[in-house]
N, C-alpha and C. Protein backbone atom coordinates (compact mmCIF):
# COMPACT_ATOMS: atom_id res chain seq x y z
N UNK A 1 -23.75 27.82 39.94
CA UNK A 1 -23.52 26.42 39.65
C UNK A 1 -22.18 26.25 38.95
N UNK A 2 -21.50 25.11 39.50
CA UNK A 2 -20.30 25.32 38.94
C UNK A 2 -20.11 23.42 38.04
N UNK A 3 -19.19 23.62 37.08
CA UNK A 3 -18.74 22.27 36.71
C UNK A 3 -17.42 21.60 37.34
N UNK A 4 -17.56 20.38 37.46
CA UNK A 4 -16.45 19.50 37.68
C UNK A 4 -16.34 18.50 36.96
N UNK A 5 -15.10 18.34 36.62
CA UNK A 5 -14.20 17.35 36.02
C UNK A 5 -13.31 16.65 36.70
N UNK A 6 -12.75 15.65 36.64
CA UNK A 6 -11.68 14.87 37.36
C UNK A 6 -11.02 13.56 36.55
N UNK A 7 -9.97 13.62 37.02
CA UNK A 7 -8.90 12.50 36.59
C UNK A 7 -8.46 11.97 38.01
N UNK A 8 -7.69 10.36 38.09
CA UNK A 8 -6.90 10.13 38.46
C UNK A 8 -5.59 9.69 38.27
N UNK A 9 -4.60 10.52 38.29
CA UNK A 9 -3.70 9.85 37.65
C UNK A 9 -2.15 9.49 38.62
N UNK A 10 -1.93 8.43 37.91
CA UNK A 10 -1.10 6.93 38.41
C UNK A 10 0.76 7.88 38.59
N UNK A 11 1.09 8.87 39.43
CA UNK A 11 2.19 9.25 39.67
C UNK A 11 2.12 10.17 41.21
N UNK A 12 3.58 10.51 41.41
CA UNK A 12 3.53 11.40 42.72
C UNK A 12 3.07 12.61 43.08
N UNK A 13 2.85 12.95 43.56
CA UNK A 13 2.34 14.56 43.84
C UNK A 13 3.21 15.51 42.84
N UNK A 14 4.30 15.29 43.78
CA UNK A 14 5.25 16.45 43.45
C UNK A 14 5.65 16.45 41.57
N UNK A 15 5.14 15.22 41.21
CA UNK A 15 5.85 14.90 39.77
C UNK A 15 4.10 15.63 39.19
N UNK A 16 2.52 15.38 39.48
CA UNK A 16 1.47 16.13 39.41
C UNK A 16 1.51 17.46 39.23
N UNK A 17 2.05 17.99 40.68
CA UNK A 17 1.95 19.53 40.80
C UNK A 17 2.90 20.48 39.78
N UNK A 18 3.86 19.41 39.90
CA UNK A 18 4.61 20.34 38.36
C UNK A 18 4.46 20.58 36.64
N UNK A 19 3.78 19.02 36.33
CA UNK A 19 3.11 19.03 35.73
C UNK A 19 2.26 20.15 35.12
N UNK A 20 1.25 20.20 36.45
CA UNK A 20 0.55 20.87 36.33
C UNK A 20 0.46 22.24 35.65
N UNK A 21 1.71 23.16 37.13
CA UNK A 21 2.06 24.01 36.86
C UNK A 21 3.15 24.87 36.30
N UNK A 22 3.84 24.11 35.92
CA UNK A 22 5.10 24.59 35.16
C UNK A 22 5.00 24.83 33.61
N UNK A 23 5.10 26.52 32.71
CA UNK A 23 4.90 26.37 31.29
C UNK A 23 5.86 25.04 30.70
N UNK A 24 6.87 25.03 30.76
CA UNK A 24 7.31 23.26 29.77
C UNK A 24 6.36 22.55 29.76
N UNK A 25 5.62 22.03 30.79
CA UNK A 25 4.72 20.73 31.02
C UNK A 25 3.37 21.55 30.14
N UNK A 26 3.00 22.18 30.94
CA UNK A 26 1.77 22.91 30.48
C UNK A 26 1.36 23.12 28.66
N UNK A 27 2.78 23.49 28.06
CA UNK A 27 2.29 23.50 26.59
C UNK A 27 2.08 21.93 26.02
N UNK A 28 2.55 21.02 26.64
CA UNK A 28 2.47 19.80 26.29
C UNK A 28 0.69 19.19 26.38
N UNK A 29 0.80 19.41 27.25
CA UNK A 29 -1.10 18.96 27.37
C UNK A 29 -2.04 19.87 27.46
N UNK A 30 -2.07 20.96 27.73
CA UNK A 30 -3.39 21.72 27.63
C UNK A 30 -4.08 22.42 26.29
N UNK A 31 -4.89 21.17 25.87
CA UNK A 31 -5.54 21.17 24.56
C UNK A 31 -6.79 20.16 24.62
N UNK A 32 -7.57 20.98 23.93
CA UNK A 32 -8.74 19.67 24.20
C UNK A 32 -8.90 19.09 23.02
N UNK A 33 -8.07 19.28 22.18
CA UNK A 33 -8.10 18.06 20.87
C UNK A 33 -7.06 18.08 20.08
N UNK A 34 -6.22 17.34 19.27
CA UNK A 34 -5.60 17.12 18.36
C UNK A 34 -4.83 18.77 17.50
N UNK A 35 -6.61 18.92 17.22
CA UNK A 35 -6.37 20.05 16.54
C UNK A 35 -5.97 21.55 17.07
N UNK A 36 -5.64 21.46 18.31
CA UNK A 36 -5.51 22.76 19.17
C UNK A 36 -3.87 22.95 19.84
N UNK A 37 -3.24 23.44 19.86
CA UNK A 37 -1.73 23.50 21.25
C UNK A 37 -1.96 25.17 21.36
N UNK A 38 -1.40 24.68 22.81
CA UNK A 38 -0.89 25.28 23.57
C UNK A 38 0.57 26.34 22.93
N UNK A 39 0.78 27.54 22.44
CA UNK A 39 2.29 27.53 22.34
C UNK A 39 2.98 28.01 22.93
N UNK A 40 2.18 29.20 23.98
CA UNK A 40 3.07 29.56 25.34
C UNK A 40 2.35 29.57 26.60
N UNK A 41 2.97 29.64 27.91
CA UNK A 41 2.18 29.45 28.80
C UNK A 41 3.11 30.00 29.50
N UNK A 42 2.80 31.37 30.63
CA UNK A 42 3.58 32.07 31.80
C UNK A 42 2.51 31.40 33.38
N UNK A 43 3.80 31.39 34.25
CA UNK A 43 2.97 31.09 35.59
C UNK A 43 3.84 31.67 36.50
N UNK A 44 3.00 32.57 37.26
CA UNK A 44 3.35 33.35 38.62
C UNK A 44 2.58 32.55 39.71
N UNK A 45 3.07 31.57 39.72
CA UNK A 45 2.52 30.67 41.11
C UNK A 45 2.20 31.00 42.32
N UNK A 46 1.22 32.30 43.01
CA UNK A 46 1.49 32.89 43.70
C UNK A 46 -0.02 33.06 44.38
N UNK A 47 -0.64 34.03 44.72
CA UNK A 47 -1.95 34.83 45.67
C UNK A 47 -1.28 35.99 44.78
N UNK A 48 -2.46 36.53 43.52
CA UNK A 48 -1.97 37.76 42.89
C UNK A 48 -1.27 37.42 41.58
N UNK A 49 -0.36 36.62 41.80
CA UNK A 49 0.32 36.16 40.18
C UNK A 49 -0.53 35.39 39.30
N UNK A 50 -0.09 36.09 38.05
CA UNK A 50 -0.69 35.90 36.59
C UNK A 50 -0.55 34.87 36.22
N UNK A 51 -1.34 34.21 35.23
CA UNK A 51 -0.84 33.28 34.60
C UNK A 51 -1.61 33.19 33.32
N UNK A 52 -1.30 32.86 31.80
CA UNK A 52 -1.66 32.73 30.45
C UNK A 52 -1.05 32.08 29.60
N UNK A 53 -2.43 31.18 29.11
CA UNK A 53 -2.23 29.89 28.02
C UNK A 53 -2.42 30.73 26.79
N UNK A 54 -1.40 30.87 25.39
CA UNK A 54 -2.16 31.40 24.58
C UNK A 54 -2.40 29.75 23.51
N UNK A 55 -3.75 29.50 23.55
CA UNK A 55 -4.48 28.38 22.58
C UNK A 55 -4.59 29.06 21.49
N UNK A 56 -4.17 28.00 20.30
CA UNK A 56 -4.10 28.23 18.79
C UNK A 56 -4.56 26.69 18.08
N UNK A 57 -5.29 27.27 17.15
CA UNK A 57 -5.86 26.32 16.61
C UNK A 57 -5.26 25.84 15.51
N UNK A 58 -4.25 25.06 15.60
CA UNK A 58 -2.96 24.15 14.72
C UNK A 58 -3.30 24.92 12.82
N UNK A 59 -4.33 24.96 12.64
CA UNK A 59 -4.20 25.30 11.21
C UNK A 59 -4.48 26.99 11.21
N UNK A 60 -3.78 27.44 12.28
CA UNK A 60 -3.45 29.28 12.58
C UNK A 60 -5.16 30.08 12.19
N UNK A 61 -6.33 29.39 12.23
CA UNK A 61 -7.62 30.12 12.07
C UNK A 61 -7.92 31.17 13.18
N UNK A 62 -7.29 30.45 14.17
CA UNK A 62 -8.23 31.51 15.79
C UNK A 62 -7.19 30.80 16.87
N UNK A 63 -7.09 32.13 17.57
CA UNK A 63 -6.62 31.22 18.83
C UNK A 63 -6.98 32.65 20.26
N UNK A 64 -6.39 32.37 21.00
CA UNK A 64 -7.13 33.21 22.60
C UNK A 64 -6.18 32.87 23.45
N UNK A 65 -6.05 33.89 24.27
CA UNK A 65 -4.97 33.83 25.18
C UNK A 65 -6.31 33.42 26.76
N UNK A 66 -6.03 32.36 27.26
CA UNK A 66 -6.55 32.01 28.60
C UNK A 66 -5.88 32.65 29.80
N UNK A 67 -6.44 33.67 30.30
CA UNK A 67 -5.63 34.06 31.47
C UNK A 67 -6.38 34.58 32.74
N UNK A 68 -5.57 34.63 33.86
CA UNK A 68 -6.04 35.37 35.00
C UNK A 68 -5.09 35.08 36.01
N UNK A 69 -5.58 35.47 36.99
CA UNK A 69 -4.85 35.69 38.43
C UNK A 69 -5.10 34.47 38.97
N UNK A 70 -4.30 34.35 40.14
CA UNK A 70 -4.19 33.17 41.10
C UNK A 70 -4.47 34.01 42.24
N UNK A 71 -5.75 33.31 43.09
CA UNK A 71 -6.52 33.70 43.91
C UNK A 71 -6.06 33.34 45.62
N UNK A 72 -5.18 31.83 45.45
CA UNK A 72 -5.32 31.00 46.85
C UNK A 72 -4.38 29.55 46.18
N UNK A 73 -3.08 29.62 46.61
CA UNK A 73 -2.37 28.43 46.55
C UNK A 73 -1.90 27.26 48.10
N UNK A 74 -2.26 26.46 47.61
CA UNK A 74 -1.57 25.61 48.99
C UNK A 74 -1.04 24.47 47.99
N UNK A 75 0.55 24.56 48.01
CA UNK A 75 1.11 23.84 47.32
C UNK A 75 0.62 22.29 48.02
N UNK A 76 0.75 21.01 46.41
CA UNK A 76 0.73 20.11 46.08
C UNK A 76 -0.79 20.07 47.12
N UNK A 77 -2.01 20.71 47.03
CA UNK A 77 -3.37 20.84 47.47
C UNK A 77 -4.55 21.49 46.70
N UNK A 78 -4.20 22.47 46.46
CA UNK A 78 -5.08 23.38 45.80
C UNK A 78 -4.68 24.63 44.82
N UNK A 79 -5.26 25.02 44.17
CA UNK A 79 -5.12 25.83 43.19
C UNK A 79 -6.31 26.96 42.91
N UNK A 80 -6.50 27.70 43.46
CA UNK A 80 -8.48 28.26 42.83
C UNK A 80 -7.50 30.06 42.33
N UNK A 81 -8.09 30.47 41.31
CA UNK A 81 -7.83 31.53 40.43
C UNK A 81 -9.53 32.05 39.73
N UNK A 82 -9.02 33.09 39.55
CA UNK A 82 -9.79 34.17 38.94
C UNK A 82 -9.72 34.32 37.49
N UNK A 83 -10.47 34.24 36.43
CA UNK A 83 -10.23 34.00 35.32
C UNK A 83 -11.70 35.16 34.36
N UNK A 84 -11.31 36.60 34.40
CA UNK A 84 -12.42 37.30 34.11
C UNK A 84 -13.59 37.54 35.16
N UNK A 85 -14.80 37.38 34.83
CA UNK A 85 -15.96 37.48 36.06
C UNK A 85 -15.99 36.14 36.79
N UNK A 86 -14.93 34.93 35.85
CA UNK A 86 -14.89 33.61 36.61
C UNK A 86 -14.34 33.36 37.61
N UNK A 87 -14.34 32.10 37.73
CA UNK A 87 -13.23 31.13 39.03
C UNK A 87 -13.16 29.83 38.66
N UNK A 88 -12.28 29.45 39.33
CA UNK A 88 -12.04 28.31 39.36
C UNK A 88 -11.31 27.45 40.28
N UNK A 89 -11.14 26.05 40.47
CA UNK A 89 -10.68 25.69 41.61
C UNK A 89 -10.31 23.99 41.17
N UNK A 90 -8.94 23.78 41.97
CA UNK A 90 -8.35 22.62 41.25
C UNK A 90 -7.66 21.76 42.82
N UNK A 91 -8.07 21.01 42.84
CA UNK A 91 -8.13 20.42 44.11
C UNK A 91 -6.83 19.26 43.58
N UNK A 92 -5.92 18.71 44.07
CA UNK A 92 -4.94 17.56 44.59
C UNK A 92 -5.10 16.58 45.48
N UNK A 93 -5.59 15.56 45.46
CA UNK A 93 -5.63 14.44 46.75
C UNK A 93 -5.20 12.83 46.42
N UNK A 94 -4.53 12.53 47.51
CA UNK A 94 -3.75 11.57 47.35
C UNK A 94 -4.94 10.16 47.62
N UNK A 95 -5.04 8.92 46.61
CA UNK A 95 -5.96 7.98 46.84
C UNK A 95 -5.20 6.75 46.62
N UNK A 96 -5.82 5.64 47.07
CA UNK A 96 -5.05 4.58 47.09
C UNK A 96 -4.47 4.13 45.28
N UNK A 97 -5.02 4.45 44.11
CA UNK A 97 -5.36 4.62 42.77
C UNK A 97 -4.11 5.75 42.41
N UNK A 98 -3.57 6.64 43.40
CA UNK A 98 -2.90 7.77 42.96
C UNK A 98 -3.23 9.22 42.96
N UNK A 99 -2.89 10.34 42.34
CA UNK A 99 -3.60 11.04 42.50
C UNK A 99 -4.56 11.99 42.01
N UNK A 100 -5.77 11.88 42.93
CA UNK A 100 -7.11 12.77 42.40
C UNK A 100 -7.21 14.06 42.05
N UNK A 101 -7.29 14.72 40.96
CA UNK A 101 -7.33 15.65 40.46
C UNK A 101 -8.94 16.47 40.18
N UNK A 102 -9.46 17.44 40.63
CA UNK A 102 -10.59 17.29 40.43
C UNK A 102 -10.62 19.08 39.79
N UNK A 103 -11.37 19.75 38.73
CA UNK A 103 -11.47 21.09 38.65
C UNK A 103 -12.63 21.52 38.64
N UNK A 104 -13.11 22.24 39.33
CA UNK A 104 -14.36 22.85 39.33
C UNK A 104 -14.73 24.17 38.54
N UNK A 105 -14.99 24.72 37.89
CA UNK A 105 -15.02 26.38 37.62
C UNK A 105 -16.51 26.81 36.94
N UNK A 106 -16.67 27.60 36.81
CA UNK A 106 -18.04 28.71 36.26
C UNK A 106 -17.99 28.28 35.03
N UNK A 107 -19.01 27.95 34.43
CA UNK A 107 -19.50 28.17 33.34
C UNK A 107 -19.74 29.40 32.73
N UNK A 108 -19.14 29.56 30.98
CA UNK A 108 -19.10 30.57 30.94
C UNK A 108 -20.60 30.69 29.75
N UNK A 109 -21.33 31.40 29.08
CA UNK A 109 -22.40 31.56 28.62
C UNK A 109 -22.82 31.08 27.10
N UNK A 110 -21.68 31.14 26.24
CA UNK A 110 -21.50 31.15 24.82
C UNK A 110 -22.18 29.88 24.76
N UNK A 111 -21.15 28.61 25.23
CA UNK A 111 -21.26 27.19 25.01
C UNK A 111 -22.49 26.54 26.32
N UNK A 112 -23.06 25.11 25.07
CA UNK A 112 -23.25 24.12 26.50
C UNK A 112 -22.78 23.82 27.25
N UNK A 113 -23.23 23.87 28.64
CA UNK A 113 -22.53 23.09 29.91
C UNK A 113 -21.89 21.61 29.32
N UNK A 114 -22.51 20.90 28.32
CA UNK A 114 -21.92 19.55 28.22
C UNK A 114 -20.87 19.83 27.60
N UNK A 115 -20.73 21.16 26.28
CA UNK A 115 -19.46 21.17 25.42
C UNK A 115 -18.22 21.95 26.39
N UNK A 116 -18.76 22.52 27.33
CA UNK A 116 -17.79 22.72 28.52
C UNK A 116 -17.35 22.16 29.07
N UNK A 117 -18.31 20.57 29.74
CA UNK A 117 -17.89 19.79 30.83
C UNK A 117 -16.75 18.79 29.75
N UNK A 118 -17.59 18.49 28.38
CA UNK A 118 -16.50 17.88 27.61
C UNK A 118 -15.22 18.42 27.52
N UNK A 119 -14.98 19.42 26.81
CA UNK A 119 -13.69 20.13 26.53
C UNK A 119 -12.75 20.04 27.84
N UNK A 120 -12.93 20.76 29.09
CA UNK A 120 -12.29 20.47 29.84
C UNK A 120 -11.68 18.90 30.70
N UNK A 121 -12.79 18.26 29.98
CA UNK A 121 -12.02 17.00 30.62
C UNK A 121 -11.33 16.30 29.53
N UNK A 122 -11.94 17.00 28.32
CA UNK A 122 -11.00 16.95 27.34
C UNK A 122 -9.07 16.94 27.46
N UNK A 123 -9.44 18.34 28.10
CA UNK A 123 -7.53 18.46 28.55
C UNK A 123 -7.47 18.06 29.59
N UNK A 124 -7.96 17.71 30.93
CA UNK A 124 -7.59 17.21 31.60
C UNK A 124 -6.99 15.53 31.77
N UNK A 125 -8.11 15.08 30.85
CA UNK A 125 -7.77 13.41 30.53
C UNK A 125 -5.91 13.77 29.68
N UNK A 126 -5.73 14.56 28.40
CA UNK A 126 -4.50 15.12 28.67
C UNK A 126 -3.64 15.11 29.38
N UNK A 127 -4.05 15.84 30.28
CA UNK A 127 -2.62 16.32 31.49
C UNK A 127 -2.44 14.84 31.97
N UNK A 128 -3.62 14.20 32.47
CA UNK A 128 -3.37 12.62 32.63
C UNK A 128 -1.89 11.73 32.10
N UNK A 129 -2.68 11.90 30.72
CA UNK A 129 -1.71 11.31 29.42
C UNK A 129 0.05 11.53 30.18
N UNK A 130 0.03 13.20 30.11
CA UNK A 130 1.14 13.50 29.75
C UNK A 130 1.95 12.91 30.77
N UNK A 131 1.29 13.18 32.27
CA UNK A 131 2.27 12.57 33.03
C UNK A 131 2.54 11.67 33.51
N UNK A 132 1.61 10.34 32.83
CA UNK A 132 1.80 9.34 33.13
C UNK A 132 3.06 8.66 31.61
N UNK A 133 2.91 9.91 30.89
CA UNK A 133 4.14 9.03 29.95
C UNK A 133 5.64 9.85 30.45
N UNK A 134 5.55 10.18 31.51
CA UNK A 134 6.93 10.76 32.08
C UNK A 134 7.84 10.16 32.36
């Protein structure tokens, strides 16, 4: 069973997909609250290439490096990666509204499915933010 989250947000693909995937953009929004950034982020945009968020929790208590492989790219379409025993998968589609962003991935065991489904749409409503203030 997997979770999904989704945004739509009000810009072009190509201005989305970079967003998305580029570390500049990336330390900017991927946080699911106030109290959390992003402070580095590498991306091998590739089938095989790496990629890692290291999250820190603003008052330096804990933080975790998010990482894994990229499984299957079809630029400004899809995104699905390998993330430990996980996966995940990040879909692109163009709607009359702009564009649909949707992520699906594994639940992992620690947390509730709801403090999961929250958090991640947590940053995703984020990434929203960010590139609609571009």
């Amino acid at each position: 069973m997997s979770i999904t989250v989704r945004v739509t947000v009000k810009a072009p693909i190509d201005v989305v997909w970079a967003a998305y995937t580029t570390p500049e953009h990336i330390v900017q929004w991927n946080a699911a609250s106030d109290d959390w950034h992003t402070t580095r982020a590498t991306v091998d945009l590739r089938p095989g290439g790496a990629f890692c968020s290291r999250m820190e929790a603003k008052d330096g208590s804990f933080g975790f490096d998010f990482e894994g492989t990229y499984t299957k790219i079809v630029p400004n379409t899809l995104i699905e990666y390998a993330f430990g025993d996980r996966s995940a998968q990040v879909e692109f589609n163009g709607t009359p509204d702009g564009i649909a962003v949707s992520v699906s991935f594994d639940p992992e065991q620690t947390h509730t499915l709801e403090q999961q489904q929250e958090g991640w749409q947590a940053i995703l409503n984020r990434f929203k933010g960010h590139v609609e203030s571009l």
